[in-house]
C-alpha atoms as a PDB file:
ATOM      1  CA  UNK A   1     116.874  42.859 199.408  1.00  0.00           C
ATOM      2  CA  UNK A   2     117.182  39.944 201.326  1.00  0.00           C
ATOM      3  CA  UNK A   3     114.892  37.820 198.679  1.00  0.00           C
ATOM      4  CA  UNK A   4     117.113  39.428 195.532  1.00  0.00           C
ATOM      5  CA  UNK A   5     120.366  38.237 196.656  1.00  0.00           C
ATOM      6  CA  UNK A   6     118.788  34.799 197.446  1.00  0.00           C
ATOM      7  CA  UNK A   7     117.276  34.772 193.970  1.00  0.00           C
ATOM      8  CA  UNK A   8     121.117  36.053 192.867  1.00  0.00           C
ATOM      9  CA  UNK A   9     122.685  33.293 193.989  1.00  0.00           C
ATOM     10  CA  UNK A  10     120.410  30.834 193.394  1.00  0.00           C
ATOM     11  CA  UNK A  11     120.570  31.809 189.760  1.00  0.00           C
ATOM     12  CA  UNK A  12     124.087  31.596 189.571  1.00  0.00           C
ATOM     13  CA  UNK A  13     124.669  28.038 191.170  1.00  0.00           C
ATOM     14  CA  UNK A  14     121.338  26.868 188.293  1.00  0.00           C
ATOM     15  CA  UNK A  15     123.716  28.641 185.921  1.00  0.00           C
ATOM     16  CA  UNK A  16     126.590  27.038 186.747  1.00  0.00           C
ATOM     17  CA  UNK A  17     125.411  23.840 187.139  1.00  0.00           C
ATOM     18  CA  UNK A  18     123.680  23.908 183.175  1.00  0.00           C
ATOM     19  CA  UNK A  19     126.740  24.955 181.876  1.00  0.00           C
ATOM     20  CA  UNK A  20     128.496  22.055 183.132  1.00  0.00           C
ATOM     21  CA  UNK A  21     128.036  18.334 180.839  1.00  0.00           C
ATOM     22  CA  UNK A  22     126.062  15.932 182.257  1.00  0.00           C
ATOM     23  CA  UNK A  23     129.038  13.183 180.635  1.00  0.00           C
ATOM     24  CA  UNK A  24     131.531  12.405 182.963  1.00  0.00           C
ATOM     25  CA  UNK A  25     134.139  14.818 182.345  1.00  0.00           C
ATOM     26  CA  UNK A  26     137.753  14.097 181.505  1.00  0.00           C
ATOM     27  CA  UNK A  27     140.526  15.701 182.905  1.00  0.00           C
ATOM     28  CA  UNK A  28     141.852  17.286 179.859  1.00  0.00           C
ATOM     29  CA  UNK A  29     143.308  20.858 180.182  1.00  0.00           C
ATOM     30  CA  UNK A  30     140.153  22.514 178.817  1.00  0.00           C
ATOM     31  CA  UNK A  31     137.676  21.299 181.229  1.00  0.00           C
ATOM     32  CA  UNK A  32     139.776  21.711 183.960  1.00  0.00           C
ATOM     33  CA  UNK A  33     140.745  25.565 183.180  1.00  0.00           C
ATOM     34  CA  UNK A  34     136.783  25.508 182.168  1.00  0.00           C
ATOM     35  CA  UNK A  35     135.641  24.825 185.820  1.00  0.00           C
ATOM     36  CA  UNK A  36     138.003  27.169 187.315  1.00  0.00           C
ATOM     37  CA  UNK A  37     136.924  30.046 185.418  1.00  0.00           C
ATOM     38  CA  UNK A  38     133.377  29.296 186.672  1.00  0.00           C
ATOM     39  CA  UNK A  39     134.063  28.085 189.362  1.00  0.00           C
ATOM     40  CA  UNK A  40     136.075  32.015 189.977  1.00  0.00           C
ATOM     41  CA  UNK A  41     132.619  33.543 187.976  1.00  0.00           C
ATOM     42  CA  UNK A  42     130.092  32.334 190.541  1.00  0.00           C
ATOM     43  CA  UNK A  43     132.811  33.500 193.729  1.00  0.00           C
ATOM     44  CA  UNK A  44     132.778  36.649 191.663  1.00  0.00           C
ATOM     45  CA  UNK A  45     129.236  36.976 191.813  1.00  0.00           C
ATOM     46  CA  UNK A  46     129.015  35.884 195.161  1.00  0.00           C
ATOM     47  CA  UNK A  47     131.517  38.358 196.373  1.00  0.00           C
ATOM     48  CA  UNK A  48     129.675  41.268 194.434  1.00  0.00           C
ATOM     49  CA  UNK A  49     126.538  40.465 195.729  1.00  0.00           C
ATOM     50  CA  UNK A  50     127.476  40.117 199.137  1.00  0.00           C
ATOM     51  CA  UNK A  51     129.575  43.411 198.924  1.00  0.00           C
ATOM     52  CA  UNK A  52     126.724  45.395 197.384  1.00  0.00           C
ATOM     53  CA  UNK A  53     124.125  43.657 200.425  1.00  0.00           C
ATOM     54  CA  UNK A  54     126.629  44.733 202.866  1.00  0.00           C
ATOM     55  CA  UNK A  55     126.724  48.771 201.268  1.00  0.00           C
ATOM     56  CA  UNK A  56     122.923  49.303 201.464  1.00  0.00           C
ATOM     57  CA  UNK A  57     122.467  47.611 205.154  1.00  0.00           C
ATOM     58  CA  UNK A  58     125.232  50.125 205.898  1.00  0.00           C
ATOM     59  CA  UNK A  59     123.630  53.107 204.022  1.00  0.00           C
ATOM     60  CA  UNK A  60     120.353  51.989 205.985  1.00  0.00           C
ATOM     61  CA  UNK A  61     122.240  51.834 209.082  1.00  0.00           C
ATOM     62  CA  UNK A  62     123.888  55.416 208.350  1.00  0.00           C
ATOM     63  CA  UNK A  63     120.399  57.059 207.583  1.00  0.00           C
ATOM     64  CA  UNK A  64     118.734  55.575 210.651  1.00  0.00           C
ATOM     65  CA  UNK A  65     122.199  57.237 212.886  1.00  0.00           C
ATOM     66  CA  UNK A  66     121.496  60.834 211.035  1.00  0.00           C
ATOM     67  CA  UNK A  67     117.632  60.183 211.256  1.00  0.00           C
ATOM     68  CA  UNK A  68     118.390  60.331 215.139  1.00  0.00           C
ATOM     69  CA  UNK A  69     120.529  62.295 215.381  1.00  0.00           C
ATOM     70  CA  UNK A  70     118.488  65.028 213.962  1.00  0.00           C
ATOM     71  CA  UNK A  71     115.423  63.609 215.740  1.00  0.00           C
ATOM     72  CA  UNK A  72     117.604  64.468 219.281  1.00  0.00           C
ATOM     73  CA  UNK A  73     118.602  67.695 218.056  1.00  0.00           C
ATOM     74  CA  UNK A  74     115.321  68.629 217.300  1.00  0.00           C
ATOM     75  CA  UNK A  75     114.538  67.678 220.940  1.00  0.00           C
ATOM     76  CA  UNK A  76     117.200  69.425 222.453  1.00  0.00           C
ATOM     77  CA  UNK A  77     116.197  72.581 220.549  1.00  0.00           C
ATOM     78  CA  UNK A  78     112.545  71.912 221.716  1.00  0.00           C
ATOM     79  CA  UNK A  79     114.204  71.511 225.378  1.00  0.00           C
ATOM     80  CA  UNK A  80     116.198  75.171 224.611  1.00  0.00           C
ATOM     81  CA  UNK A  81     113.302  76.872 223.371  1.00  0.00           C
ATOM     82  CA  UNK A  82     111.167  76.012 226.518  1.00  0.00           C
ATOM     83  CA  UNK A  83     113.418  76.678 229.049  1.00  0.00           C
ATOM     84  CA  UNK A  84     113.603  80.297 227.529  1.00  0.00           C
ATOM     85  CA  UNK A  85     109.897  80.522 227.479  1.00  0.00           C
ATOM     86  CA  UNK A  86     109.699  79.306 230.680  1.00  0.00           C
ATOM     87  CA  UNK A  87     112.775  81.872 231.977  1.00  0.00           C
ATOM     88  CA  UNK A  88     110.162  84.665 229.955  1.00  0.00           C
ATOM     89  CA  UNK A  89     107.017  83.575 231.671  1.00  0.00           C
ATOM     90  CA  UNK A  90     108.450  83.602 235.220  1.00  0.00           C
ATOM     91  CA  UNK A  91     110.798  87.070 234.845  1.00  0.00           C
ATOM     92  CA  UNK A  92     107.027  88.754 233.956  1.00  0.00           C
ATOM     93  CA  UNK A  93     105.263  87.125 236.327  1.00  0.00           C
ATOM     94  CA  UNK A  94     108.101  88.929 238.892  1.00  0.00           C
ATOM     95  CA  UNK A  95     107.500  92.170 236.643  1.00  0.00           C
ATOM     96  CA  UNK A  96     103.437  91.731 237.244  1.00  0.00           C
ATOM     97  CA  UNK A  97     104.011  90.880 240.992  1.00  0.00           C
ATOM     98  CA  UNK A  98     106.121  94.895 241.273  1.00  0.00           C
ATOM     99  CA  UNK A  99     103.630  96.343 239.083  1.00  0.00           C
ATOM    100  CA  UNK A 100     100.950  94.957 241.751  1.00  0.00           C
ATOM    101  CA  UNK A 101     103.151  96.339 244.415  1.00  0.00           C
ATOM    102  CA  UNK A 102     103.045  99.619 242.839  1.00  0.00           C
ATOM    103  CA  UNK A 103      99.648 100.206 242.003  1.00  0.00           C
ATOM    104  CA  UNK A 104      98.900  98.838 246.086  1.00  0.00           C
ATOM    105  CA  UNK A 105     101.689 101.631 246.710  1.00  0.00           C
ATOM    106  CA  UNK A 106     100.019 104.497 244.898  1.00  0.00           C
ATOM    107  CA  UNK A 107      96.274 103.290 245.683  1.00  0.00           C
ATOM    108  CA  UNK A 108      97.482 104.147 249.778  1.00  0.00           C
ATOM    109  CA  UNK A 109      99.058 106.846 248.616  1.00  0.00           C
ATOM    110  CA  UNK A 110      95.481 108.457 247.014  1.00  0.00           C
ATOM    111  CA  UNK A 111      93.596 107.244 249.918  1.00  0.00           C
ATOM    112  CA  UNK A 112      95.928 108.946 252.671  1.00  0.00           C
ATOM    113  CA  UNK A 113      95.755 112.247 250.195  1.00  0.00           C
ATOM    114  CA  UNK A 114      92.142 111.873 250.511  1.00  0.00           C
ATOM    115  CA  UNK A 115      91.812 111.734 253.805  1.00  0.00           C
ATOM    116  CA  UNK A 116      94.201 114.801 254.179  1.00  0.00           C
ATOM    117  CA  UNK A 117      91.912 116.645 251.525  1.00  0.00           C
ATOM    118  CA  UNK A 118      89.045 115.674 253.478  1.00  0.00           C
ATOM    119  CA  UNK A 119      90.945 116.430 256.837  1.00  0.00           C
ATOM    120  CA  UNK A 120      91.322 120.069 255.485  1.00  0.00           C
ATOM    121  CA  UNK A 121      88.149 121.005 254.151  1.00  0.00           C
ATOM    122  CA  UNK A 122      85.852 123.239 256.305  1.00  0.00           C
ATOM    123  CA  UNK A 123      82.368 122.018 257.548  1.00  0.00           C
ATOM    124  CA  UNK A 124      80.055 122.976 254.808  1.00  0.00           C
ATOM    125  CA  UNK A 125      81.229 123.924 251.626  1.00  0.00           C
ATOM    126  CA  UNK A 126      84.697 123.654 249.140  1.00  0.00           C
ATOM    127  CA  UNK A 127      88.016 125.295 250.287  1.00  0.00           C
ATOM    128  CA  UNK A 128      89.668 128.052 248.326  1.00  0.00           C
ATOM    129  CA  UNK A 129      92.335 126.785 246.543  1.00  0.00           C
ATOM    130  CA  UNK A 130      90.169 123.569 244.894  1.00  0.00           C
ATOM    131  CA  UNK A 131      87.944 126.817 243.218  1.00  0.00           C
ATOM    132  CA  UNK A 132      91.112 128.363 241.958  1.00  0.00           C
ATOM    133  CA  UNK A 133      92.663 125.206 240.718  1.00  0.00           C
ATOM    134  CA  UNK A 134      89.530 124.727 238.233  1.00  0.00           C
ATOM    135  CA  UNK A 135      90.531 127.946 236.599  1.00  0.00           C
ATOM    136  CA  UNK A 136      93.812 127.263 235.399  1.00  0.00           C
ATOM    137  CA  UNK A 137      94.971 128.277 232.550  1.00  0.00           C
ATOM    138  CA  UNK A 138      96.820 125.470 230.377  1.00  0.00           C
ATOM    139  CA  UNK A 139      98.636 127.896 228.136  1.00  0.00           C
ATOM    140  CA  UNK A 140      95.122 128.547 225.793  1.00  0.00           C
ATOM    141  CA  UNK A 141      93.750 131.274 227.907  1.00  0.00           C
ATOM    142  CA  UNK A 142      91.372 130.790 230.024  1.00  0.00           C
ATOM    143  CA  UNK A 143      89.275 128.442 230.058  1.00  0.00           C
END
């Protein structure tokens, strides 16, 4: 952009400097107001050029700002989203840790019913009531 407004202006002064006579010019009324008005042109251009320059740098500027912007609210989100995984991951690792607990809990509990089973059984053979629990009846008769 930089090498378009260069060329811009450059064009302009070569313009205005062709249009002007290379006789020395008097100063009649019509040269005079002649010069002015190009002399006013080339600030015209000037001013235009320099005012549309200054627009895009700013539009430039203004997408770089919202470029990151979003670029930090994408992080933050990123940020967000792992702490919540992170709050997930370590509330079931506590949930694993009681269901470990439990299972230890109920795995002491079978062995110390065991040992009461086995406390109660006579010498050589199966008590009673482990014969008579094998025939019970589920509610299809008997099995």
């Amino acid at each position: 952009m930089k090498k378009r407004s260069l060329a811009s202006l450059i064009l302009a002064a070569a313009l205005a400097t062709t249009l002007t006579p290379a006789t020395p010019v008097l100063a009649d009324g019509a040269a005079s107001t002649r010069n002015i008005i190009l002399g006013g042109a080339a600030a015209a251009a000037g001013t235009l050029i320099l005012i549309n320059h200054n627009k895009q740098v700013h539009a430039r500027e203004a997408a770089m700002s919202e470029q990151q912007a979003e670029t930090a609210a994408a992080a933050q989100n990123a940020q967000a989203a792992y702490q919540a995984e992170r709050r997930a991951y370590l509330n079931q690792v506590a949930l694993n840790g009681e269901y470990k607990r439990e299972v230890a809990l109920q795995h002491n509990m079978i062995v110390k019913l065991r040992q009461q089973v086995a406390q109660s059984q006579p010498a050589g053979g199966q008590p009673a009531r482990v014969a008579a629990a094998r025939s019970v009846s589920y509610g299809w008769g008997a099995l």
